[in-house]
N, C-alpha and C. Protein backbone atom coordinates (compact mmCIF):
# COMPACT_ATOMS: atom_id res chain seq x y z
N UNK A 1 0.82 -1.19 0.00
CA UNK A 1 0.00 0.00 0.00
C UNK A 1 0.86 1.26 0.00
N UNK A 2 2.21 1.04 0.84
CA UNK A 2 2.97 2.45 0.97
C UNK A 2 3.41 2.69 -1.18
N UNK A 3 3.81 1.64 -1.43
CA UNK A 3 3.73 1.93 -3.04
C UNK A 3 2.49 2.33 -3.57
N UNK A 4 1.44 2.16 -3.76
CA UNK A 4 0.28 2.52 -4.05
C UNK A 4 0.43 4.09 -3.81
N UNK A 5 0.59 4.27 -2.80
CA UNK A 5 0.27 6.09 -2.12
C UNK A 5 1.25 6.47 -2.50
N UNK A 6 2.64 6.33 -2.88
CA UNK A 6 3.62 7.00 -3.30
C UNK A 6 3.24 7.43 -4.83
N UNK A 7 2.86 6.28 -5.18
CA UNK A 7 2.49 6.48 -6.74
C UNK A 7 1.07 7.72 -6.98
N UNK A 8 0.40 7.58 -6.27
CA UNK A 8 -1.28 8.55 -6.21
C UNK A 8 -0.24 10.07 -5.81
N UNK A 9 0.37 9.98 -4.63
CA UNK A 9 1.42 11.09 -4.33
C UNK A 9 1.93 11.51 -5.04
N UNK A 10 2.95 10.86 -6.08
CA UNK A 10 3.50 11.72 -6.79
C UNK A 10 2.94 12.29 -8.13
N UNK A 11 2.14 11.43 -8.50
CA UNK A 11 0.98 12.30 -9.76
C UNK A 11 0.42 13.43 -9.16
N UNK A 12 -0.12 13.15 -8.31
CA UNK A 12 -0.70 14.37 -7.62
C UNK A 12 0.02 15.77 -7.65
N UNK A 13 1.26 15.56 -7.35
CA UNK A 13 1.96 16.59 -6.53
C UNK A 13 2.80 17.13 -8.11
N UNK A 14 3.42 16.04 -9.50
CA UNK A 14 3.31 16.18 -10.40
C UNK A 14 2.31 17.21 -11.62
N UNK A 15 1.13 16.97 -11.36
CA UNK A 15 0.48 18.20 -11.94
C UNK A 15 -0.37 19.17 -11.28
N UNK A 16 0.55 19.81 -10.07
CA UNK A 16 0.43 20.55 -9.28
C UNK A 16 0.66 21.56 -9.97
N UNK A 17 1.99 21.66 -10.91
CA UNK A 17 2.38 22.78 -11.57
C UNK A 17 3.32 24.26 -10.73
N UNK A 18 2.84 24.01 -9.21
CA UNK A 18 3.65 25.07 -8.21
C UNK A 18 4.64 24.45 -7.32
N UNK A 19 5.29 25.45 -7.09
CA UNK A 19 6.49 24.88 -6.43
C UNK A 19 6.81 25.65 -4.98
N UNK A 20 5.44 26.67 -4.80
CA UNK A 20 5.22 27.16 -3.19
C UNK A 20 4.41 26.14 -2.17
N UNK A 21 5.74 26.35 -1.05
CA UNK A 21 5.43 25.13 -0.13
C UNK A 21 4.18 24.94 0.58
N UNK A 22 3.35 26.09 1.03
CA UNK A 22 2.38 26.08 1.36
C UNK A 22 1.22 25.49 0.47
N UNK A 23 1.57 25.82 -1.08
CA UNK A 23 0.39 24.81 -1.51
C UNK A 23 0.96 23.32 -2.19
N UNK A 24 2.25 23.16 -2.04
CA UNK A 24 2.67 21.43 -1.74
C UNK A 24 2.13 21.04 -0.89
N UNK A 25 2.07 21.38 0.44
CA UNK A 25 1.95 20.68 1.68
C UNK A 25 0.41 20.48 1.45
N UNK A 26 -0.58 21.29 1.03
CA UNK A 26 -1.48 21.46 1.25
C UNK A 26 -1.94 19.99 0.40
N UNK A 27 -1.49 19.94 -1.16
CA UNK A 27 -1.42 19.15 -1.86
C UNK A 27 -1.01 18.07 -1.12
N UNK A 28 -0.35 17.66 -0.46
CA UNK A 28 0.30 16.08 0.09
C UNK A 28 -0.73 16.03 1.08
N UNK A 29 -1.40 16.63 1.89
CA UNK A 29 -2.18 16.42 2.70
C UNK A 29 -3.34 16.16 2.36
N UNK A 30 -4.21 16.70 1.30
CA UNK A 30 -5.29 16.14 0.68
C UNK A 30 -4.84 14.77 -0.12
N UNK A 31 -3.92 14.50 -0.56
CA UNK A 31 -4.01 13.65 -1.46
C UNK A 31 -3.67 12.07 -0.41
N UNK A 32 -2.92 12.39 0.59
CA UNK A 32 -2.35 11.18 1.47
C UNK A 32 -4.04 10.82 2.06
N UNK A 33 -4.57 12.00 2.52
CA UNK A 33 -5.65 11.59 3.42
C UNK A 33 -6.89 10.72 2.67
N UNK A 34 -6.98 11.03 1.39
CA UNK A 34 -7.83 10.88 0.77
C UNK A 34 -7.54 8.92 0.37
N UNK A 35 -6.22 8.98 0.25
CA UNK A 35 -5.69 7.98 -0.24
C UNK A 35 -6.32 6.79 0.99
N UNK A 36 -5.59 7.50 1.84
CA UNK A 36 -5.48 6.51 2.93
C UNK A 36 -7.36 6.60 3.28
N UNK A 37 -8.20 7.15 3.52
CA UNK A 37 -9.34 7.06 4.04
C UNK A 37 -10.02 5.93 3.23
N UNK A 38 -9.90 5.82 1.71
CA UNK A 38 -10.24 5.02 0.59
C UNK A 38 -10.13 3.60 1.05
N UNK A 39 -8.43 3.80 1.66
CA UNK A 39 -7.92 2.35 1.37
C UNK A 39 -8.31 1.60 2.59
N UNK A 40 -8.57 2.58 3.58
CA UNK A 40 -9.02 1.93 5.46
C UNK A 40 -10.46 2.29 5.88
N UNK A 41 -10.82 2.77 5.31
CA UNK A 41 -12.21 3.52 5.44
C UNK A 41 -11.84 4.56 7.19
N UNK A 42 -10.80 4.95 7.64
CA UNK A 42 -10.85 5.61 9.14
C UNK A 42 -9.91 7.19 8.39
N UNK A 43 -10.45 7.58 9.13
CA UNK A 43 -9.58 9.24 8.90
C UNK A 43 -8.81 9.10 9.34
N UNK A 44 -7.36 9.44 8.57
CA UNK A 44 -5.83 9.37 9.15
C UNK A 44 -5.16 10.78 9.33
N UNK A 45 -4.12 10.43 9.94
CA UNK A 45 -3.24 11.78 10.33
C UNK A 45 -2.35 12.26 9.70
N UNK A 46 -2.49 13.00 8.84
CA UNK A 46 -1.27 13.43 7.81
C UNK A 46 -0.76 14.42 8.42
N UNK A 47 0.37 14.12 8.25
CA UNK A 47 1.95 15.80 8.88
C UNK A 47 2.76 15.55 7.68
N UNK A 48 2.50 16.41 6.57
CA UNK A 48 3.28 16.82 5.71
C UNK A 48 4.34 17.52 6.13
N UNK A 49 5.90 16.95 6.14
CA UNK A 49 6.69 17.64 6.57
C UNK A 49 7.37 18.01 5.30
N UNK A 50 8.13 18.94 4.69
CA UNK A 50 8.98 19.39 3.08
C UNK A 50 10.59 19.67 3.66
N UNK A 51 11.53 19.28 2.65
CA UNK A 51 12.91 19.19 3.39
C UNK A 51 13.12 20.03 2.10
N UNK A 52 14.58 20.66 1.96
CA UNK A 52 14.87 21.49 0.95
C UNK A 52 15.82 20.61 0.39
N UNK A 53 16.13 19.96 -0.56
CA UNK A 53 17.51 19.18 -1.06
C UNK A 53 17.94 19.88 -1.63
């Protein structure tokens, strides 16, 4: 499943088109939660954390 959500994750975050962190995060957080609620049916806890490489 962690492959599954990486893959939904990175399309997601892929035609995002922005590269301001506030609406990444915002983006990883809808898209993880959504993922994960689908796959467990329970509301999960997303903490989008962003690192700078």
């Amino acid at each position: 499943m962690i492959d599954q959500a990486a893959k939904v994750l990175g399309d997601d975050v892929r035609s995002l088109g922005s590269s301001n962190e506030d609406v990444v995060r915002r983006k990883v957080y809808e898209s993880l939660s959504r993922f994960w609620r689908e796959q467990l049916g329970r509301k999960p806890v997303v903490v989008p954390v962003l690192m700078e490489v």
